[in-house]
Protein backbone atom coordinates (compact mmCIF):
# COMPACT_ATOMS: atom_id res chain seq x y z
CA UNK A 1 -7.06 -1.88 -2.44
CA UNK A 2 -7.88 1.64 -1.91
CA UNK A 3 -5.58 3.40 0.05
CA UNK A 4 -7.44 7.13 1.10
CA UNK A 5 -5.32 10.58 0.79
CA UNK A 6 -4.09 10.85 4.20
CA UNK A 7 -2.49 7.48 4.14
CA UNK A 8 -0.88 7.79 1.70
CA UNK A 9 2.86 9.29 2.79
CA UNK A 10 2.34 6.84 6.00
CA UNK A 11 1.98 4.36 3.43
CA UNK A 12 4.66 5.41 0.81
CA UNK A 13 6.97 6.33 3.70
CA UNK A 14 10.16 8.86 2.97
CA UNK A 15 11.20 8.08 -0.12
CA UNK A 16 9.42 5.09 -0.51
CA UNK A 17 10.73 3.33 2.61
CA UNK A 18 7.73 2.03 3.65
CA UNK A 19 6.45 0.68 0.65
CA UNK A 20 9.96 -1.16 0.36
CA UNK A 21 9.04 -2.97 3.54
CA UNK A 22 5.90 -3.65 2.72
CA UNK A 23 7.22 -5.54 -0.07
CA UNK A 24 10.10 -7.09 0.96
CA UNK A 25 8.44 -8.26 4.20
CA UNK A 26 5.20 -9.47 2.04
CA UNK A 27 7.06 -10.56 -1.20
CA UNK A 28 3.91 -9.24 -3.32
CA UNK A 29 4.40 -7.09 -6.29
CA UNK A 30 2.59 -3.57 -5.28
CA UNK A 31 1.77 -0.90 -7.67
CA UNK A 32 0.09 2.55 -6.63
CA UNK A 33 -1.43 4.57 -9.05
CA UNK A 34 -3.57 7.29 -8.97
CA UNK A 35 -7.79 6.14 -8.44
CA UNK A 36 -10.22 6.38 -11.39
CA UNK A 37 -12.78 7.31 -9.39
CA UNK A 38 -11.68 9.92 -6.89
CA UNK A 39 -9.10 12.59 -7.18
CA UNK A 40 -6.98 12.22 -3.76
CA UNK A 41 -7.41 8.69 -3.16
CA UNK A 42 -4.82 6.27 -4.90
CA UNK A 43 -4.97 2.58 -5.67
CA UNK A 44 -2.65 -0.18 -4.55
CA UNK A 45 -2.58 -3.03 -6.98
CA UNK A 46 -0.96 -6.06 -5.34
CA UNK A 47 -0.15 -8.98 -6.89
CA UNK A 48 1.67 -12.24 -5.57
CA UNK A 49 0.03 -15.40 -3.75
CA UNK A 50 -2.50 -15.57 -1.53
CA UNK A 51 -0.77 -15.07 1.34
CA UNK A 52 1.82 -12.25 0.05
CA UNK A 53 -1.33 -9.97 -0.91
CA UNK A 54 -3.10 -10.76 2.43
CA UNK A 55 0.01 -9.92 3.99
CA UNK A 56 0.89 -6.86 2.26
CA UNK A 57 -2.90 -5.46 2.83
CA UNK A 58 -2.53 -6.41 6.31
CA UNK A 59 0.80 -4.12 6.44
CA UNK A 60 -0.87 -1.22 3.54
CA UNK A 61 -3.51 -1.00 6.66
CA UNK A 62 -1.90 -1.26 9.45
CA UNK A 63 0.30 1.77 8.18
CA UNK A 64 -2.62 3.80 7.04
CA UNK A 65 -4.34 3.49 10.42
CA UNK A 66 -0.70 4.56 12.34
CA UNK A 67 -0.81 7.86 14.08
């Protein structure tokens, strides 16, 4: 799942906060790394069931798309 520059922090949260939720909440496995392909964007490789990846996209975009 690509997750675009300015989501990141909302995504990461301060000092990782966020992301902690995301996977406590989802119980997936998440990984961000840096994209391949463009420079600001970064990847989030999620891995788990079914339903903890849905759910942890579901939360990765719900936090992007937060003002």
């Amino acid at each position: 799942m690509t997750i675009p520059a300015s989501g990141l922090s909302k995504v990461m949260g301060k000092h990782g906060t966020n992301l902690d939720n995301i996977r406590k909440i989802s119980g997936a496995h998440i990984e961000i790394v840096e994209s391949k392909s463009s420079r600001h964007d970064h990847v989030a490789r999620i891995s788990g069931t079914t339903e903890q990846k849905q759910s942890a996209e579901n939360l990765i975009k719900a936090f992007i798309m937060s003002t």
